[in-house]
C-alpha atoms as a PDB file:
ATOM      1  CA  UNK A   1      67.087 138.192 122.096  1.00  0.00           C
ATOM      2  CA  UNK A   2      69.734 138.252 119.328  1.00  0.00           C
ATOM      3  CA  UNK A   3      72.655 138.795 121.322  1.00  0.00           C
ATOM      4  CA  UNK A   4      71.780 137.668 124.502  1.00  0.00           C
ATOM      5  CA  UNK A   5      75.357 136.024 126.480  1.00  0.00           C
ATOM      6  CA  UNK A   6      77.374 138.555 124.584  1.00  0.00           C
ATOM      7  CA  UNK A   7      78.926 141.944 124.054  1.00  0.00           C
ATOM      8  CA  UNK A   8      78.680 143.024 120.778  1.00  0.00           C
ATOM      9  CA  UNK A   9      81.135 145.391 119.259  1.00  0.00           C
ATOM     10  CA  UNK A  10      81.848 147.035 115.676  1.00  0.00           C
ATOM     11  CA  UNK A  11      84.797 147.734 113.877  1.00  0.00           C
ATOM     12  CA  UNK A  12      83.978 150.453 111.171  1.00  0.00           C
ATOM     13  CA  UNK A  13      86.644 150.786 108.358  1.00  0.00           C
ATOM     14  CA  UNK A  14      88.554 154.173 107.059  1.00  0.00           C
ATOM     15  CA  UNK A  15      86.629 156.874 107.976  1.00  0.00           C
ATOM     16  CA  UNK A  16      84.269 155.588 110.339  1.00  0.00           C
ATOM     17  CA  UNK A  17      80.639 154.768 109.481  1.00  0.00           C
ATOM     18  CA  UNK A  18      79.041 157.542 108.967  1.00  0.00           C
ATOM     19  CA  UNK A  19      74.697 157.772 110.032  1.00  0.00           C
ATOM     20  CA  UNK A  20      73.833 155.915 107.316  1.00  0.00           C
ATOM     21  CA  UNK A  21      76.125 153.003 106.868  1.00  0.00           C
ATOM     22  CA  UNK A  22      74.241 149.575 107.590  1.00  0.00           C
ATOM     23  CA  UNK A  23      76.742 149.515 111.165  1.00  0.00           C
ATOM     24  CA  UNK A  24      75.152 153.048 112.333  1.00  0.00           C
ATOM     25  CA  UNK A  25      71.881 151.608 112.007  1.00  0.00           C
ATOM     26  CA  UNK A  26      72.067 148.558 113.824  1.00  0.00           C
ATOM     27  CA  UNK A  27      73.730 149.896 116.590  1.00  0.00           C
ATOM     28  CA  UNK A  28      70.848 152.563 116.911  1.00  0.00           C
ATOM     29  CA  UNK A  29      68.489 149.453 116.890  1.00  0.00           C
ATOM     30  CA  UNK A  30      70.664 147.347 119.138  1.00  0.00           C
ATOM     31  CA  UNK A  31      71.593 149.527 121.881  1.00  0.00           C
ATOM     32  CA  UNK A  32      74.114 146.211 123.419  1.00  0.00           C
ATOM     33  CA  UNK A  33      75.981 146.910 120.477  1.00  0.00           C
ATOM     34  CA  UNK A  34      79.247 149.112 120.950  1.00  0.00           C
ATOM     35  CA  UNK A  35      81.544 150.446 118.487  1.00  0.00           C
ATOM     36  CA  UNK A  36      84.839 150.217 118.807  1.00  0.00           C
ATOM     37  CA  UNK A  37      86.391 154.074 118.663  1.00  0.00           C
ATOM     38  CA  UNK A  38      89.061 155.402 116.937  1.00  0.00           C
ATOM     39  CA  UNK A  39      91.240 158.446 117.897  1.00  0.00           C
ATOM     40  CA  UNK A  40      91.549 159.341 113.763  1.00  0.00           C
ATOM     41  CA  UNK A  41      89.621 157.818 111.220  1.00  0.00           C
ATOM     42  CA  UNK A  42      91.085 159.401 108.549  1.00  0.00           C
ATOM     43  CA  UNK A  43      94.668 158.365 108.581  1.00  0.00           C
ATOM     44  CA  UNK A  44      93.879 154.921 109.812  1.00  0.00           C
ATOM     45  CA  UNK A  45      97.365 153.353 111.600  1.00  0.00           C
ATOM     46  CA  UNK A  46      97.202 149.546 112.731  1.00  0.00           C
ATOM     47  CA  UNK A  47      99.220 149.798 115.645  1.00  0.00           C
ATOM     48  CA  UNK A  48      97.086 152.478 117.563  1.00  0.00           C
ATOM     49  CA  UNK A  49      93.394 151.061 116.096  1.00  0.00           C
ATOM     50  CA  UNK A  50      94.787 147.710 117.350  1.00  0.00           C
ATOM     51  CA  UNK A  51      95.866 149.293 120.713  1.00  0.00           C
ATOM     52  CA  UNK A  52      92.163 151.077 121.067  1.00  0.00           C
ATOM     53  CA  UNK A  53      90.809 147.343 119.982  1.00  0.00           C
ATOM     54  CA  UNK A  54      92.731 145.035 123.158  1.00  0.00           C
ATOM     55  CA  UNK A  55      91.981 148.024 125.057  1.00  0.00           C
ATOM     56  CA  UNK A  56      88.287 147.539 124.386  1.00  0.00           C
ATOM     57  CA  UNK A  57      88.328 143.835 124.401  1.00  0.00           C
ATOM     58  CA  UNK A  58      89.494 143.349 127.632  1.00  0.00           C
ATOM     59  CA  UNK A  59      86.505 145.787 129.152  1.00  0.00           C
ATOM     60  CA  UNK A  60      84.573 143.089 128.389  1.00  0.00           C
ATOM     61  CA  UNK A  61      83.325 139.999 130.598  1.00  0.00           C
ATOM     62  CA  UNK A  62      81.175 137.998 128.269  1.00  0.00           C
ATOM     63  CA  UNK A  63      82.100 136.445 124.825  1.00  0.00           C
ATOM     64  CA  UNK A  64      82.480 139.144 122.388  1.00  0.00           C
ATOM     65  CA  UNK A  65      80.997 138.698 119.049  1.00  0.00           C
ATOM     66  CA  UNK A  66      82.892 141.392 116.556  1.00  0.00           C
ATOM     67  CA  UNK A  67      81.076 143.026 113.627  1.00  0.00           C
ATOM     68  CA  UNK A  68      83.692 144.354 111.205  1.00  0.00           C
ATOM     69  CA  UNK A  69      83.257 146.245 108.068  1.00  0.00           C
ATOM     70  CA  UNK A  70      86.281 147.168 105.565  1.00  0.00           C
ATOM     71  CA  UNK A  71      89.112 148.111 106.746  1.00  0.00           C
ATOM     72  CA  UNK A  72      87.543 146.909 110.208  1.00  0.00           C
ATOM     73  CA  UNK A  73      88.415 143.120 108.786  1.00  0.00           C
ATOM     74  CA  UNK A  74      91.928 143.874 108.368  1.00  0.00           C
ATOM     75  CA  UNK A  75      92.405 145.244 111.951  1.00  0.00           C
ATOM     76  CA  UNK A  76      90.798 142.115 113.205  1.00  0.00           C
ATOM     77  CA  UNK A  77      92.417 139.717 111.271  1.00  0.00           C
ATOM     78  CA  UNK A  78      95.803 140.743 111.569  1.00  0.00           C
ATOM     79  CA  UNK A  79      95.105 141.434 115.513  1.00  0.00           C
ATOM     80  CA  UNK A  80      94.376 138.087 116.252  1.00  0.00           C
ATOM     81  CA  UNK A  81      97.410 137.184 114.889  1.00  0.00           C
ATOM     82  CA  UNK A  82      99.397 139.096 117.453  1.00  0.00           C
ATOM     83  CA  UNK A  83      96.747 140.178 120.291  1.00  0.00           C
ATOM     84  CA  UNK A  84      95.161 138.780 122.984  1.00  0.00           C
ATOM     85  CA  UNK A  85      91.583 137.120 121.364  1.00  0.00           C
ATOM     86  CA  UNK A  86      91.048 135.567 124.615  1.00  0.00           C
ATOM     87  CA  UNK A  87      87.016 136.013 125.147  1.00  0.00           C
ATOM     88  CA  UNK A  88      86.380 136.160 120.844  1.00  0.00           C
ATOM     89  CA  UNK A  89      83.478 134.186 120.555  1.00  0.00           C
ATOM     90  CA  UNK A  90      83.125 134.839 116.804  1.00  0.00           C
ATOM     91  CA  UNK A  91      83.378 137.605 113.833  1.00  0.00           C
ATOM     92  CA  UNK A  92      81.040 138.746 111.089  1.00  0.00           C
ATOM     93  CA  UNK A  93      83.277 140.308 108.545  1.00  0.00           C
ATOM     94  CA  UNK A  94      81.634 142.283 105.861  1.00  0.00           C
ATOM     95  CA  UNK A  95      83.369 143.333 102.935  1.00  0.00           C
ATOM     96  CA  UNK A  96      86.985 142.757 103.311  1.00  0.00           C
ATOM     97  CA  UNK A  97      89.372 144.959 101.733  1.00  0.00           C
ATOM     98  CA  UNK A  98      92.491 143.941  99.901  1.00  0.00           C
ATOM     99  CA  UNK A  99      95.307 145.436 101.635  1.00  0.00           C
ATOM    100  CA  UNK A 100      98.011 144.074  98.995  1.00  0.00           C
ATOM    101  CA  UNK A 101      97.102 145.596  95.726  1.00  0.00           C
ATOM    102  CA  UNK A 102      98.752 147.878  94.440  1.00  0.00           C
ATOM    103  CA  UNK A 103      96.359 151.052  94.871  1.00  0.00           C
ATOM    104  CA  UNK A 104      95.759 150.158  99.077  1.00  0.00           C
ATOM    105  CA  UNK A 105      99.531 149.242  99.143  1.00  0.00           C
ATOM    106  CA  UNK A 106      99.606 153.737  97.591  1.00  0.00           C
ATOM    107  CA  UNK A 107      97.576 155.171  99.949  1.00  0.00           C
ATOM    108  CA  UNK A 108      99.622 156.486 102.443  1.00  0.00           C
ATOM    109  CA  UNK A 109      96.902 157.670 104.418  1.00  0.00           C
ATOM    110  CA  UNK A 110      96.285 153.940 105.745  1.00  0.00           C
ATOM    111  CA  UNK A 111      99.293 152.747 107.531  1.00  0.00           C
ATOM    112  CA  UNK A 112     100.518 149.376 108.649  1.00  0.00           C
ATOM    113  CA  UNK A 113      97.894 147.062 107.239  1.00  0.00           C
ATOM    114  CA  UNK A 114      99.061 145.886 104.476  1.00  0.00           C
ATOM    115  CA  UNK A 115     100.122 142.515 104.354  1.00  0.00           C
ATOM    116  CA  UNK A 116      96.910 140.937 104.429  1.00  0.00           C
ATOM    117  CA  UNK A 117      96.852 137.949 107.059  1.00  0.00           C
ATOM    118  CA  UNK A 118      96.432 135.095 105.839  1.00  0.00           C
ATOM    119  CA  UNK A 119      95.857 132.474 108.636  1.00  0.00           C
ATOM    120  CA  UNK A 120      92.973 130.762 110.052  1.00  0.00           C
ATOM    121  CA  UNK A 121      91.238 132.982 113.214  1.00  0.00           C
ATOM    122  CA  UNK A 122      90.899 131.672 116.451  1.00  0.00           C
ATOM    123  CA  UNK A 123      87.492 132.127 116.148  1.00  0.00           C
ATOM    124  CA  UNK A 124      84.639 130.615 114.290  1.00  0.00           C
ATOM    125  CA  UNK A 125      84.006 133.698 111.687  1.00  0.00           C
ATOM    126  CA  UNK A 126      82.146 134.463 108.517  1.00  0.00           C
ATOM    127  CA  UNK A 127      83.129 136.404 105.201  1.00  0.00           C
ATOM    128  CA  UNK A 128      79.776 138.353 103.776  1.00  0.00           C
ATOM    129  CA  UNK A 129      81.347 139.428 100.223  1.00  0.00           C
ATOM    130  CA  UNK A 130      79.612 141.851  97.429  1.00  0.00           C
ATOM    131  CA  UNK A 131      80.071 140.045  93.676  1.00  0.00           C
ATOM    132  CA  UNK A 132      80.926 143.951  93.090  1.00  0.00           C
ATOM    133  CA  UNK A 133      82.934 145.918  95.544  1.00  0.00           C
ATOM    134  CA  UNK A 134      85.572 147.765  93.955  1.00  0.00           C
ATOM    135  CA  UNK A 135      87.968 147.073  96.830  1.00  0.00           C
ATOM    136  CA  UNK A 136      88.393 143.353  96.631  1.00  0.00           C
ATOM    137  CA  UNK A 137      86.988 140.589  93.698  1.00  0.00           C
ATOM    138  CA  UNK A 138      84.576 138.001  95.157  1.00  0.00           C
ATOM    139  CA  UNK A 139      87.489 135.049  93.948  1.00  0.00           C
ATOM    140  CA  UNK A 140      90.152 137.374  96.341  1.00  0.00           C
ATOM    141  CA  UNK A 141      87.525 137.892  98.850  1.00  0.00           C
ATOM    142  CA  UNK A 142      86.833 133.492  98.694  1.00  0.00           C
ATOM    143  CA  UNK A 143      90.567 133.504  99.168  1.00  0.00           C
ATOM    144  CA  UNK A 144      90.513 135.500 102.663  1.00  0.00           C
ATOM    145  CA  UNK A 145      87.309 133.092 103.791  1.00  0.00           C
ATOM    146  CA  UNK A 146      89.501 130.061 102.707  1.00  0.00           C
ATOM    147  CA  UNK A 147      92.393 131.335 104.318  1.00  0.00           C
ATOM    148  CA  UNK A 148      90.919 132.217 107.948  1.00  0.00           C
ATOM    149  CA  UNK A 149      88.645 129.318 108.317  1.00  0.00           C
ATOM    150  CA  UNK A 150      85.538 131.188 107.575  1.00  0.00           C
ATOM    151  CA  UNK A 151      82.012 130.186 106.137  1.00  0.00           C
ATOM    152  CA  UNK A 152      81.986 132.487 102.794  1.00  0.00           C
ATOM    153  CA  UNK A 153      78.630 134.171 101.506  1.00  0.00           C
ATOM    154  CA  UNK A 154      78.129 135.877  98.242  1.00  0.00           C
ATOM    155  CA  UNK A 155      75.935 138.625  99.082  1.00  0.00           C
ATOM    156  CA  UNK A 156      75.508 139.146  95.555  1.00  0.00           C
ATOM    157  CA  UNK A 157      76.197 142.694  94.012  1.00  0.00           C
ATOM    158  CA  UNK A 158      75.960 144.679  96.985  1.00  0.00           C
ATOM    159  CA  UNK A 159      79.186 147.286  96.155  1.00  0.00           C
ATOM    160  CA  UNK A 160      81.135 147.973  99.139  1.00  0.00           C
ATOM    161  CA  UNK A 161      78.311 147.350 100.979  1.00  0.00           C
ATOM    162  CA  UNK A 162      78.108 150.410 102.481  1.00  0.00           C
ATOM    163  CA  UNK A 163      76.495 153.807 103.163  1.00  0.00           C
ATOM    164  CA  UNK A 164      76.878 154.426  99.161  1.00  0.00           C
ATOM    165  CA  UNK A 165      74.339 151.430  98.692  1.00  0.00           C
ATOM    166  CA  UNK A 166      71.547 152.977 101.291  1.00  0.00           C
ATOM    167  CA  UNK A 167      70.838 149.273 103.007  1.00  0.00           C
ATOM    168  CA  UNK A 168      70.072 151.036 106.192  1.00  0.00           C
ATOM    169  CA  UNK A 169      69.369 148.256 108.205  1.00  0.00           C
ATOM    170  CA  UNK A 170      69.978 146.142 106.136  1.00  0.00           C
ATOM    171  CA  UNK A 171      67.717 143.115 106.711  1.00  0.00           C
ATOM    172  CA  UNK A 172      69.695 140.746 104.487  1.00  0.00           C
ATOM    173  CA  UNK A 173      72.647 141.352 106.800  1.00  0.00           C
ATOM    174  CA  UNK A 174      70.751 140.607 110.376  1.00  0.00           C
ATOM    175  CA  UNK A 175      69.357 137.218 108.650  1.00  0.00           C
ATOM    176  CA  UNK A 176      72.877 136.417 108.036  1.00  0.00           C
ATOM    177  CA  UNK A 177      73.931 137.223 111.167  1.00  0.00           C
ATOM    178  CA  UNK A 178      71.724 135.421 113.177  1.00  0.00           C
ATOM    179  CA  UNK A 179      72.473 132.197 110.967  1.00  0.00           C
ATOM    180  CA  UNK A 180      75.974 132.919 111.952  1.00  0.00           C
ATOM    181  CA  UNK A 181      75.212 133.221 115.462  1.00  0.00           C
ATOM    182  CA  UNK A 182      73.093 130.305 115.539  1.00  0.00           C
ATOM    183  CA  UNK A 183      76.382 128.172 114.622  1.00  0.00           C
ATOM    184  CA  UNK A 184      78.051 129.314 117.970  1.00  0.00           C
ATOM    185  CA  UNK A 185      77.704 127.343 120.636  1.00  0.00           C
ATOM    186  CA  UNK A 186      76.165 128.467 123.495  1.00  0.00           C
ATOM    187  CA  UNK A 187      78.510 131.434 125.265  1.00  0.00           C
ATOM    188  CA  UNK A 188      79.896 131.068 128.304  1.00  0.00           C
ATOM    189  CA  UNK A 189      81.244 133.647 130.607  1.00  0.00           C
ATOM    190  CA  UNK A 190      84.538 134.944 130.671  1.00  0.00           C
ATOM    191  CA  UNK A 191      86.537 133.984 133.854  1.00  0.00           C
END
């Protein structure tokens, strides 16, 4: 099985993922896989999605693999600068979004994200990128791979690579995935 050793959880970006975002539909076809909730979607604040996140991650009692999307990657990768990633056995981060240009830096809507972390994880990871997201350049998006320590992929032009681009399961996405999961060593339990 896929994900057999671990628990599997998703980190949707602003606004949640919605039915038919790529996320939705693997977690109707993985069951194992849990997403991570959110109190309000809409007016995304770091502090309280990264308090719902430790909250979450210390449920668990296997490795956790973490399947971000969006704003999803910035939660993670500024939470394992300052929470616990104790039990992180790896993280598949689609589509980044840049936190420090000047029209995310506007939104006021999205609150304490912004400035994007730049340090390698603590985790083995990988960066899936679209050559045409609107919300980060592939060069800036090479940049964030570089900068945590992650194995980069170029999806190709893929937008946001989201609900907008109807994936659904996106097949392209599990193949990836699993090549990224294949590059984990074998999990362990958690003490």
């Amino acid at each position: 099985m896929l994900f057999d050793g671990f628990d599997v959880l998703t980190l949707p970006g602003w606004h949640n993922s919605g039915p038919d975002n790529w996320q939705s539909h693997w977690e109707r076809a993985f069951p194992t896989i849990q997403r991570v909730s959110q109190d309000d979607w809409d007016h995304p604040d770091y502090l309280k999605w990264a308090r719902n996140l430790s909250a979450r991650v210390k449920q668990s009692n296997r490795p956790i693999i973490i399947i971000a999307h969006s704003l999803g990657t910035s939660l993670l990768t500024r939470w394992a600068r300052e929470g616990s990633t104790d039990g992180i056995a790896g993280a598949f981060l689609v589509a980044p979004t840049d936190r420090d240009t000047e029209a995310a830096l506007a939104n006021t809507a999205i609150t304490g994200f912004a400035p994007m972390a730049l340090r390698p994880l603590p985790f083995p990871s990988m960066v899936v990128a679209s050559s045409t997201d609107p919300h980060v350049s592939i060069e800036r998006a090479r940049q964030f791979a570089d900068a945590w320590g992650s194995v980069f992929v170029n999806a190709g032009p893929l937008g946001h690579i989201g609900a907008a681009e109807k994936l659904e399961l996106w097949p392209q996405g599990l193949v990836l995935l699993g090549q990224f999961l294949s590059l984990l060593s074998a999990p362990a339990h958690r003490p």
